[in-house]
PDB file of N, CA and C in Angstrom:
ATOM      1  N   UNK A   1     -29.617  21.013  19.270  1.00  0.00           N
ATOM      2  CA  UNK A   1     -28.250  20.869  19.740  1.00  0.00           C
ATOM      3  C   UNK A   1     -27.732  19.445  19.495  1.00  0.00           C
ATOM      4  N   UNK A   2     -28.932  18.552  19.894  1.00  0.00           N
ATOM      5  CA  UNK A   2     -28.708  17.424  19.699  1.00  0.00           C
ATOM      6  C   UNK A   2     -28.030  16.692  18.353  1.00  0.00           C
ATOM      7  N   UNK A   3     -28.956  17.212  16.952  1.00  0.00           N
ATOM      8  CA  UNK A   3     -28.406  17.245  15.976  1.00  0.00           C
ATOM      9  C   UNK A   3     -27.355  17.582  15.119  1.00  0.00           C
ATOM     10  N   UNK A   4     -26.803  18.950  15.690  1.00  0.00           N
ATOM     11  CA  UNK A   4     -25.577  19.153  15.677  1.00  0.00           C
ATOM     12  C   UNK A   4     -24.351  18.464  16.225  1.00  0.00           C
ATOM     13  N   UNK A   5     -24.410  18.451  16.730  1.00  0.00           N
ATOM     14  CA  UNK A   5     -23.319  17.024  17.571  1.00  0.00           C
ATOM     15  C   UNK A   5     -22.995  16.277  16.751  1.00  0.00           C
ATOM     16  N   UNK A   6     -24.342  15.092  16.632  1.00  0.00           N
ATOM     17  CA  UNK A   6     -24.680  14.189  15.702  1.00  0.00           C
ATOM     18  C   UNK A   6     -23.813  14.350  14.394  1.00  0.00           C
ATOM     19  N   UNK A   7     -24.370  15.486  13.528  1.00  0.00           N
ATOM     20  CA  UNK A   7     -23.364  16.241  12.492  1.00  0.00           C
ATOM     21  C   UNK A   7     -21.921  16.296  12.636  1.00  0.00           C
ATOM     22  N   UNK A   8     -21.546  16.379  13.381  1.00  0.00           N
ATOM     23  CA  UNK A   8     -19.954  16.685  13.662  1.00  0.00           C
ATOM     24  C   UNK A   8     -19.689  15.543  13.648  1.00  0.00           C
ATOM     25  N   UNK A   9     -19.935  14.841  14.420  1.00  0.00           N
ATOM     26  CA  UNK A   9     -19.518  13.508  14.865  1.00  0.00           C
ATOM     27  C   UNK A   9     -19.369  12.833  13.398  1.00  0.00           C
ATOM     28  N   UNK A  10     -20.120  12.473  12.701  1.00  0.00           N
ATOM     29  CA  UNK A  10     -20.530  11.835  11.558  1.00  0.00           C
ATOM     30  C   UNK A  10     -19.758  12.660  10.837  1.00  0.00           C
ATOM     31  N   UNK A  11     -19.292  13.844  10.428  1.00  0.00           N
ATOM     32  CA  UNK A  11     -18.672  14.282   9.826  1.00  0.00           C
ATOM     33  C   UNK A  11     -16.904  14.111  10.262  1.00  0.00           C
ATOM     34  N   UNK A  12     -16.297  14.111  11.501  1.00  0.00           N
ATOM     35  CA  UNK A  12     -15.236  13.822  11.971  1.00  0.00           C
ATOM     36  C   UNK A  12     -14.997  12.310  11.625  1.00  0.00           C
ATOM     37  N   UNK A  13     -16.066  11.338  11.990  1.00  0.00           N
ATOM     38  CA  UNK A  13     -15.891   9.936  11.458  1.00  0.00           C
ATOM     39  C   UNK A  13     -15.375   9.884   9.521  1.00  0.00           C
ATOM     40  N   UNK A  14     -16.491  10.506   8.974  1.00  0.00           N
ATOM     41  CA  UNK A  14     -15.880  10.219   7.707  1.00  0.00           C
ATOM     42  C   UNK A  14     -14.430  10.368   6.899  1.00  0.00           C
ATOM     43  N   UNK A  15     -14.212  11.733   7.044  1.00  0.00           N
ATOM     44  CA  UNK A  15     -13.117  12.252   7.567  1.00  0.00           C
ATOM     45  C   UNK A  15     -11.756  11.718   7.713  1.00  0.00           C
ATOM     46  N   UNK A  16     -11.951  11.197   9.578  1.00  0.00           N
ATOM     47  CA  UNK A  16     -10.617  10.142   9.711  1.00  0.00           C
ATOM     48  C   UNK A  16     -10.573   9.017   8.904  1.00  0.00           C
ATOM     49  N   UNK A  17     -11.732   8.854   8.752  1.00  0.00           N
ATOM     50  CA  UNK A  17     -12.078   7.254   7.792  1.00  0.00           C
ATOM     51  C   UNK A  17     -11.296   7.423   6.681  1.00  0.00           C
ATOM     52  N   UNK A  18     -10.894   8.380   6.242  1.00  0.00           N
ATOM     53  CA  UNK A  18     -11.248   8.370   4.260  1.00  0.00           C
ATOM     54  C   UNK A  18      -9.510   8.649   4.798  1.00  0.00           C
ATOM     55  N   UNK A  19      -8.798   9.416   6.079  1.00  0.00           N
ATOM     56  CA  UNK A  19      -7.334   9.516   6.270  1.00  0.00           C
ATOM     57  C   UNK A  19      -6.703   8.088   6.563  1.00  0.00           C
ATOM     58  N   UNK A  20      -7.312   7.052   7.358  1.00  0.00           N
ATOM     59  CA  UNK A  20      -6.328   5.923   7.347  1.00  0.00           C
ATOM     60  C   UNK A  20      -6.681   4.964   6.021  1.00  0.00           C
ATOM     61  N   UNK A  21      -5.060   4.165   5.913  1.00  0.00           N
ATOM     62  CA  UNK A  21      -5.644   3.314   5.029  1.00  0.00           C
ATOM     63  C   UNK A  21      -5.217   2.249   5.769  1.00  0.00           C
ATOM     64  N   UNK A  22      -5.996   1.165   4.907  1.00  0.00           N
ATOM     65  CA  UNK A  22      -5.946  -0.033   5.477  1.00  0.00           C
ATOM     66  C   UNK A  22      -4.537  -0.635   5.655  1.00  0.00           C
ATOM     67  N   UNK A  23      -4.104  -1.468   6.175  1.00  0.00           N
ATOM     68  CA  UNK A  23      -2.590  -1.929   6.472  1.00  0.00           C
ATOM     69  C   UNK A  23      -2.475  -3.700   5.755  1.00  0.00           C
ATOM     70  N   UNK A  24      -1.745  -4.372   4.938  1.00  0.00           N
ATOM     71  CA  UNK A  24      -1.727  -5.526   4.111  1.00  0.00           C
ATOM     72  C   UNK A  24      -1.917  -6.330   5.354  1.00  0.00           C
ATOM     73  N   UNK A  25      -2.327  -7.485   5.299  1.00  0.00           N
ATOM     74  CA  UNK A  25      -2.144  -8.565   6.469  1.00  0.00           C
ATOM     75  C   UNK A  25      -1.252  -9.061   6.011  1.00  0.00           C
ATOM     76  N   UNK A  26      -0.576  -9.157   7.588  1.00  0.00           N
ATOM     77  CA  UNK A  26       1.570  -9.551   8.086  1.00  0.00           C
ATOM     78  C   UNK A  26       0.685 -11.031   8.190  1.00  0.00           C
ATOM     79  N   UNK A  27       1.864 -11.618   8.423  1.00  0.00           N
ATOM     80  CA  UNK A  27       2.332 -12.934   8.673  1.00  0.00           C
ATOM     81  C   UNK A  27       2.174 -13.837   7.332  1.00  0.00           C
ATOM     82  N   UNK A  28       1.615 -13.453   5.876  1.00  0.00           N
ATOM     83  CA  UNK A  28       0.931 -14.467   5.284  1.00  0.00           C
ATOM     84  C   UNK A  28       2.465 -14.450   3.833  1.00  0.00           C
ATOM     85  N   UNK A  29       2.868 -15.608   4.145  1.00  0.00           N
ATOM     86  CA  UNK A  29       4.083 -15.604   3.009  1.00  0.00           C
ATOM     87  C   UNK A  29       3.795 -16.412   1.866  1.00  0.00           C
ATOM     88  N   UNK A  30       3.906 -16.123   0.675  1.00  0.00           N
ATOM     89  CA  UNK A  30       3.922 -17.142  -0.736  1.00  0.00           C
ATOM     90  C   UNK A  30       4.981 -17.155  -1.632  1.00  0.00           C
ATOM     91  N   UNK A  31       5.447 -17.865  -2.425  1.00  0.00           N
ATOM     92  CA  UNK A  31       6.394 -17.978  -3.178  1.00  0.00           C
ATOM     93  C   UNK A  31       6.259 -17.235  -4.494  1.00  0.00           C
ATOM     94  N   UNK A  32       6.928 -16.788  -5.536  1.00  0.00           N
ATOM     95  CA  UNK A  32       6.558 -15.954  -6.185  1.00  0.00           C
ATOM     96  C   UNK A  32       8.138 -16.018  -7.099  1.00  0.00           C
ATOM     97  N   UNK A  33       7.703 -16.264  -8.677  1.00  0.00           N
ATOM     98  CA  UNK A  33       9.044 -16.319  -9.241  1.00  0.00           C
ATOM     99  C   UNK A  33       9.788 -14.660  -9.396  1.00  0.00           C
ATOM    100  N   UNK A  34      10.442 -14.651 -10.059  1.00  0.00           N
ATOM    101  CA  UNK A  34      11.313 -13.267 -10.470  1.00  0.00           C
ATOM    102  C   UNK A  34      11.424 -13.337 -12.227  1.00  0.00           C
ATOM    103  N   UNK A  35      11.642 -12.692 -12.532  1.00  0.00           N
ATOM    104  CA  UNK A  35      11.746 -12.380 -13.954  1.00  0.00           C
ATOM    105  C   UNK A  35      12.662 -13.037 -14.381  1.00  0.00           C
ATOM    106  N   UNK A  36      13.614 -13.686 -13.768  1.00  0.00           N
ATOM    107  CA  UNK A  36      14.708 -14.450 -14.180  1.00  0.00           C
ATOM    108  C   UNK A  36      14.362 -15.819 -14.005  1.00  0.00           C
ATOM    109  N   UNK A  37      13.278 -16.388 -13.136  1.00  0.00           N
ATOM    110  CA  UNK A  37      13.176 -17.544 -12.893  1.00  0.00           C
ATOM    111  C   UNK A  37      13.068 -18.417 -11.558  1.00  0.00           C
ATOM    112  N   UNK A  38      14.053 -17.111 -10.693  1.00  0.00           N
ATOM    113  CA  UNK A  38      13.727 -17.857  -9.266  1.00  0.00           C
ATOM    114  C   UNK A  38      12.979 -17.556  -8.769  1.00  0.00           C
ATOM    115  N   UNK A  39      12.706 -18.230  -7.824  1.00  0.00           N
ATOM    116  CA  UNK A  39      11.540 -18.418  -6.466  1.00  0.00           C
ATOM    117  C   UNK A  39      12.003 -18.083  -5.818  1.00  0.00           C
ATOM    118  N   UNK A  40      11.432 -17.055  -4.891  1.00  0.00           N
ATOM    119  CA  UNK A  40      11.880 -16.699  -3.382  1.00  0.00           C
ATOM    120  C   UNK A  40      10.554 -16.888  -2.772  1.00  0.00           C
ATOM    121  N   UNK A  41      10.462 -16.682  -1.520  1.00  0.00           N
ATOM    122  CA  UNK A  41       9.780 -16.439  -0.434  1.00  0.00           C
ATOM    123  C   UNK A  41       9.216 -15.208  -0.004  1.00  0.00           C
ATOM    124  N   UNK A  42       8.401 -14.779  -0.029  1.00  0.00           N
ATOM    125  CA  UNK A  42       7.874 -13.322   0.310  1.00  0.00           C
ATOM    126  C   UNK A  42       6.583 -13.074   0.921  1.00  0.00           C
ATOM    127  N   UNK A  43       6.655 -11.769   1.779  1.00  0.00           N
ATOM    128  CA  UNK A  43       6.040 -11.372   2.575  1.00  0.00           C
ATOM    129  C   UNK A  43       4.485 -10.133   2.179  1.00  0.00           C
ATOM    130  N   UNK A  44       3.268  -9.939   1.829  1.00  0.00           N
ATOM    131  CA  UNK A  44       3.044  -8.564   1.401  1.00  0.00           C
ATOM    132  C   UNK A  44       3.160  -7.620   2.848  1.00  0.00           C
ATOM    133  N   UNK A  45       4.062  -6.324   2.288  1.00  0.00           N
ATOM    134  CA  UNK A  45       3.823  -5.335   3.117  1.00  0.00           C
ATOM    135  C   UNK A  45       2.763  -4.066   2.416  1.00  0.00           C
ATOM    136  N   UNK A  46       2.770  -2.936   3.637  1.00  0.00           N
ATOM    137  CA  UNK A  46       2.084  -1.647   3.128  1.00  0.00           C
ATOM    138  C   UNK A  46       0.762  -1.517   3.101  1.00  0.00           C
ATOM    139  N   UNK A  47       0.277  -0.747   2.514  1.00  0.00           N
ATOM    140  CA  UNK A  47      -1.126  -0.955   2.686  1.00  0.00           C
ATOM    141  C   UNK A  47      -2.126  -0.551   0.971  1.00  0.00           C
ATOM    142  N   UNK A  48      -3.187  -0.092   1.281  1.00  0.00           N
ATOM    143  CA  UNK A  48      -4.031   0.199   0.026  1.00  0.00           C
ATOM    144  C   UNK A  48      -3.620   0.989  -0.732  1.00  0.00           C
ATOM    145  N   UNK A  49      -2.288   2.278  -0.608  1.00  0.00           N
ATOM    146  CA  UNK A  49      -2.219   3.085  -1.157  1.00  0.00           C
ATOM    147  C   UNK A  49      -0.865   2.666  -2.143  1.00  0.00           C
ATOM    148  N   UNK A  50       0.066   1.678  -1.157  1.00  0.00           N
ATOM    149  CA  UNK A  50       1.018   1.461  -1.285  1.00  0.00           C
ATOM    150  C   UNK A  50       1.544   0.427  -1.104  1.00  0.00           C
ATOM    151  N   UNK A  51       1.750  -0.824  -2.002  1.00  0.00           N
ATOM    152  CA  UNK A  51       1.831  -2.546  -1.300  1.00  0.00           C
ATOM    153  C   UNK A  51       2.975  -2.908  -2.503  1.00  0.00           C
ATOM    154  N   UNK A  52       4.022  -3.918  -1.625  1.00  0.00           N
ATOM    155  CA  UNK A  52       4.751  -4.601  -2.541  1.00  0.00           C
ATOM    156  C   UNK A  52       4.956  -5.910  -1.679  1.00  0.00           C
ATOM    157  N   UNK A  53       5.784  -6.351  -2.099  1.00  0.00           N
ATOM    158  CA  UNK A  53       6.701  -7.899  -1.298  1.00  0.00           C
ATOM    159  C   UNK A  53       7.951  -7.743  -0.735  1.00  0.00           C
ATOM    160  N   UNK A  54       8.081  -8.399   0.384  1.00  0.00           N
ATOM    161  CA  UNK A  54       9.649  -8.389   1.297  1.00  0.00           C
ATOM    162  C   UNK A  54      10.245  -9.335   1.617  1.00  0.00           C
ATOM    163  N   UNK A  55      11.004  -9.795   1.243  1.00  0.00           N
ATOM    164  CA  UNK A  55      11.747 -11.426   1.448  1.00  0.00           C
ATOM    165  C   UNK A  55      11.883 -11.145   2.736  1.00  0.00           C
ATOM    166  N   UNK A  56      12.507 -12.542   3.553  1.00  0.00           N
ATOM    167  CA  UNK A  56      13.149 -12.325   4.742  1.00  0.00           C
ATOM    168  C   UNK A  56      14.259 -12.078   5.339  1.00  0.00           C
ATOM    169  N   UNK A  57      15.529 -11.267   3.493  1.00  0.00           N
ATOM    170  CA  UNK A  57      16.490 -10.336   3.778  1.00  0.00           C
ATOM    171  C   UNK A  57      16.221  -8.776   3.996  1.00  0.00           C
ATOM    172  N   UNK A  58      14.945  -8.542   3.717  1.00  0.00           N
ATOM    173  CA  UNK A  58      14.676  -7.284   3.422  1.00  0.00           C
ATOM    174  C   UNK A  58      14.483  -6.653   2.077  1.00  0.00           C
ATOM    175  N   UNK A  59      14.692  -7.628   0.845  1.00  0.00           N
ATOM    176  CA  UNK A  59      14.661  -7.145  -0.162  1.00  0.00           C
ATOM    177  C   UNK A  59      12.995  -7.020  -0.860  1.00  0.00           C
ATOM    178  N   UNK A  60      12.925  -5.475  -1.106  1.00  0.00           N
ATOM    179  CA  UNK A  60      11.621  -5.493  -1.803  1.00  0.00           C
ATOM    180  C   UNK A  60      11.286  -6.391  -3.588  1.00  0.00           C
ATOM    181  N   UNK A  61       9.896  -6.569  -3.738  1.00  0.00           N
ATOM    182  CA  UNK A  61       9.333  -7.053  -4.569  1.00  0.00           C
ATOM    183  C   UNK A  61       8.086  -6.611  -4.921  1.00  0.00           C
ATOM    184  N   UNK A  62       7.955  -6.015  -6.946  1.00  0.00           N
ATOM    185  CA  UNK A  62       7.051  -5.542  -7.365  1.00  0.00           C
ATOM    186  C   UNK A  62       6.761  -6.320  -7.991  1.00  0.00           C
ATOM    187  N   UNK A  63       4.798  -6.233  -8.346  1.00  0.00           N
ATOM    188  CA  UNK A  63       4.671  -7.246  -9.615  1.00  0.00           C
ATOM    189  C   UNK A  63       4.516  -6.596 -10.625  1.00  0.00           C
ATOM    190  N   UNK A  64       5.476  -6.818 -11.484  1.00  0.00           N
ATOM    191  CA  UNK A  64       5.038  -6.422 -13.130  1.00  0.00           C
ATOM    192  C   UNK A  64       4.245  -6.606 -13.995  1.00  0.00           C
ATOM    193  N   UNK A  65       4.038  -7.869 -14.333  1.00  0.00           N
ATOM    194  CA  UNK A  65       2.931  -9.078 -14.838  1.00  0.00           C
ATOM    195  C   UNK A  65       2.482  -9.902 -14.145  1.00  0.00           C
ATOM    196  N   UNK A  66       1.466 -10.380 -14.481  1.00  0.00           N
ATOM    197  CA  UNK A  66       0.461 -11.039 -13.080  1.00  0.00           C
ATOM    198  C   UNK A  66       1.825 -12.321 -13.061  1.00  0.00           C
ATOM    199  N   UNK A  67       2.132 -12.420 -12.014  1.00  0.00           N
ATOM    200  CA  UNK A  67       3.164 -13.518 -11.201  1.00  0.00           C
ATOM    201  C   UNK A  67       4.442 -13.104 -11.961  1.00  0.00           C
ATOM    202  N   UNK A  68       4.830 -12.012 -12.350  1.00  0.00           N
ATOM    203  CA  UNK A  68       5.993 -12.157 -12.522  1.00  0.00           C
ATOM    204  C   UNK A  68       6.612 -10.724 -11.832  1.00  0.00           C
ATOM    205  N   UNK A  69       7.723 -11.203 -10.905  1.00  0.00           N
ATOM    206  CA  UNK A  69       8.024 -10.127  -9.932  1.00  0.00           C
ATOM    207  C   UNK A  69       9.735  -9.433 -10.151  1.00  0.00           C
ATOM    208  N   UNK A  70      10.026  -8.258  -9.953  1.00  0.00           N
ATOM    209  CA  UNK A  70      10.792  -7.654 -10.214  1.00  0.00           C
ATOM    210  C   UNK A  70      11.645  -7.026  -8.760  1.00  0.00           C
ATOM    211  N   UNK A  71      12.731  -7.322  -8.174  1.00  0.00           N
ATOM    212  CA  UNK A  71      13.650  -7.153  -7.306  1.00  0.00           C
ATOM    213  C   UNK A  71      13.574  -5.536  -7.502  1.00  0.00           C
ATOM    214  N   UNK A  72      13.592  -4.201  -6.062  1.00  0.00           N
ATOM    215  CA  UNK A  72      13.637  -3.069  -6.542  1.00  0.00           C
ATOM    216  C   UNK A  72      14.660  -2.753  -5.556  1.00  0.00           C
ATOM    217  N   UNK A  73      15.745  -1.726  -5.238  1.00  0.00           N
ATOM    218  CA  UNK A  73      16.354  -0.944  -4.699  1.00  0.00           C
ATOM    219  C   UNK A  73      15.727   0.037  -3.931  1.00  0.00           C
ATOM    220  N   UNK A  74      16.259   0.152  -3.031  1.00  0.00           N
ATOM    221  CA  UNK A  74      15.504   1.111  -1.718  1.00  0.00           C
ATOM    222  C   UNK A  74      15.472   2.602  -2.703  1.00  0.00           C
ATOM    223  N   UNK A  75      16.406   2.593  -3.522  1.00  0.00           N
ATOM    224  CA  UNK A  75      15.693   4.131  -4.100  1.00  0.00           C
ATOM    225  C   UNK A  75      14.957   4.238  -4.940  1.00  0.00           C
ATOM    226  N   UNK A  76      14.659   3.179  -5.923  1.00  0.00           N
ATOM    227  CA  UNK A  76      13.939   3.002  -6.547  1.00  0.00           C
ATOM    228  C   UNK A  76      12.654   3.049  -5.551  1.00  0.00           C
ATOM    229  N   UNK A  77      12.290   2.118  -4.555  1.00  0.00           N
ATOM    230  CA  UNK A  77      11.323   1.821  -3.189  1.00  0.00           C
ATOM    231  C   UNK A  77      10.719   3.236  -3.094  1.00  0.00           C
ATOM    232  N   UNK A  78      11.801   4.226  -2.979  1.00  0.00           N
ATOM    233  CA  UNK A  78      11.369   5.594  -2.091  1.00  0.00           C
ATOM    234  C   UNK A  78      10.254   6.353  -3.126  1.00  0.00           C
ATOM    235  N   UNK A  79      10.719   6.289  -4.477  1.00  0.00           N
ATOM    236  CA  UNK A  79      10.356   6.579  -5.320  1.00  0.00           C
ATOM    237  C   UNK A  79       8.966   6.496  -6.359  1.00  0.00           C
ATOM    238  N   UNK A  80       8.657   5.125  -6.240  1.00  0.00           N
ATOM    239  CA  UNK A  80       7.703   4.387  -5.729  1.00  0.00           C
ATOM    240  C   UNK A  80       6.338   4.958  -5.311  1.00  0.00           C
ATOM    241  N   UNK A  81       7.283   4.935  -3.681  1.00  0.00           N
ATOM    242  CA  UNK A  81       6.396   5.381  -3.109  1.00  0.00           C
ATOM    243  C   UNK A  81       5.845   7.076  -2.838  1.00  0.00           C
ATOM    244  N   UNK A  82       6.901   7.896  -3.398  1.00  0.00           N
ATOM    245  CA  UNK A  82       6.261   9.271  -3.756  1.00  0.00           C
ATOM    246  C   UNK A  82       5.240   9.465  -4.462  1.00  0.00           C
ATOM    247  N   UNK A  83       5.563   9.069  -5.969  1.00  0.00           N
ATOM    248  CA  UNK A  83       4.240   8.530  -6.767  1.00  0.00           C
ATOM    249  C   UNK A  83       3.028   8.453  -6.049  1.00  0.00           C
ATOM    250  N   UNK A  84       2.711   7.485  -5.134  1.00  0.00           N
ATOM    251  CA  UNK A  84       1.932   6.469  -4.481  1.00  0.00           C
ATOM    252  C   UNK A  84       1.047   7.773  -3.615  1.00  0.00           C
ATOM    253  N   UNK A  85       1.960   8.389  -3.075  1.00  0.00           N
ATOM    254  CA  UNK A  85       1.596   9.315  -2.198  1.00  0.00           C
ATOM    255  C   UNK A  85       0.761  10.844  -3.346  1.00  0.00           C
ATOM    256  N   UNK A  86       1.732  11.168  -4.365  1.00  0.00           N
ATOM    257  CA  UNK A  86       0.958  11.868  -5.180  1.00  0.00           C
ATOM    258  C   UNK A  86      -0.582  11.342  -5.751  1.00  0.00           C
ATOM    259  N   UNK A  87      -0.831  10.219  -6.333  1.00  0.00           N
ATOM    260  CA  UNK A  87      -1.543   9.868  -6.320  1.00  0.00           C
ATOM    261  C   UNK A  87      -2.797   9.332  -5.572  1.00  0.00           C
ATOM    262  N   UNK A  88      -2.191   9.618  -4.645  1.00  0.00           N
ATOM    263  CA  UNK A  88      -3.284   9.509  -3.277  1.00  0.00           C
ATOM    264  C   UNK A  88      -3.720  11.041  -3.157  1.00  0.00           C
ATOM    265  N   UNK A  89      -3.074  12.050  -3.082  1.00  0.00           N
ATOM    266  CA  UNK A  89      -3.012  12.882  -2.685  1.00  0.00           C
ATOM    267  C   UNK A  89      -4.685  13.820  -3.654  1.00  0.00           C
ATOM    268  N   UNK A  90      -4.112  13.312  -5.108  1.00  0.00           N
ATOM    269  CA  UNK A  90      -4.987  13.547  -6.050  1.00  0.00           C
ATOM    270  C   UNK A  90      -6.382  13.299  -5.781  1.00  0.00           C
ATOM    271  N   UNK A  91      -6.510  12.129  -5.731  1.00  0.00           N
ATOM    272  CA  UNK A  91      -7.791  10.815  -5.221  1.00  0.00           C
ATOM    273  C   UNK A  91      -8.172  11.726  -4.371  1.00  0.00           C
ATOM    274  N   UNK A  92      -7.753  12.300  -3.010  1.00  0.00           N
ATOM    275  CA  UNK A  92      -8.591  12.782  -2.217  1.00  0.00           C
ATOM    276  C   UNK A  92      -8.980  14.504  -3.017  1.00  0.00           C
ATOM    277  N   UNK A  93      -7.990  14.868  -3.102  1.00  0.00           N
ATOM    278  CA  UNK A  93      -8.665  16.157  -4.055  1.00  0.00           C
ATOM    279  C   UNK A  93      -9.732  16.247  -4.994  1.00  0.00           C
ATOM    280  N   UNK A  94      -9.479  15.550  -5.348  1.00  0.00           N
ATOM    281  CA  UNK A  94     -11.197  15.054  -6.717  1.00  0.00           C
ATOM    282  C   UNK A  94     -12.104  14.751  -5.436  1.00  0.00           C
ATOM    283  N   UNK A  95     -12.446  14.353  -4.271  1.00  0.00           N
ATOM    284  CA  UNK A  95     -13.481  13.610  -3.766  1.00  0.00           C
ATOM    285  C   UNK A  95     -13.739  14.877  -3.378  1.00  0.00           C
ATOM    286  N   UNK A  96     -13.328  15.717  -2.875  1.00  0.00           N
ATOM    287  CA  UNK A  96     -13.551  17.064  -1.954  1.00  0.00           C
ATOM    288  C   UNK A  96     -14.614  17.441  -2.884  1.00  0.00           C
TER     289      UNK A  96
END
């Protein structure tokens, strides 16, 4: 009986494990040019599945090329992040 438990348990752990993802660490801001040249200020949000940059108007930021970042539109954002989610979605289907 004992072992069974055990089983579940360990099996419910993996499980939730493999459902959350990790979350970016808040508070840490760096500067970061734009494709045009400027520097802003930015934030990383999101997490492992799904991470970009957020100024402190709210405007998102992708990187295109290593340090070079691209301004996106919330629909573009949403969009994004569907992808993000399909592709997650996949990832766990192959592991099954």
């Amino acid at each position: 009986m004992k072992s069974v438990k055990l089983f579940l348990l360990a099996t419910a752990f993996c499980i939730s494990a493999t459902a959350i993802a990790v979350p970016a660490k808040r508070g840490i801001w760096r500067n970061v040019t734009l494709k045009n040249g400027k520097q802003v200020k930015v934030e990383l949000v999101g997490d492992e599945h799904f991470h970009f940059y957020r100024d402190s108007f709210g405007n998102a930021y992708i990187e295109k090329k290593q340090d070079v970042f691209v301004k996106k539109t919330s629909k573009q954002m949403e969009r994004l992040r569907k992808k993000a989610m399909k592709r997650r979605a996949k990832r766990y289907a192959a592991k099954k």
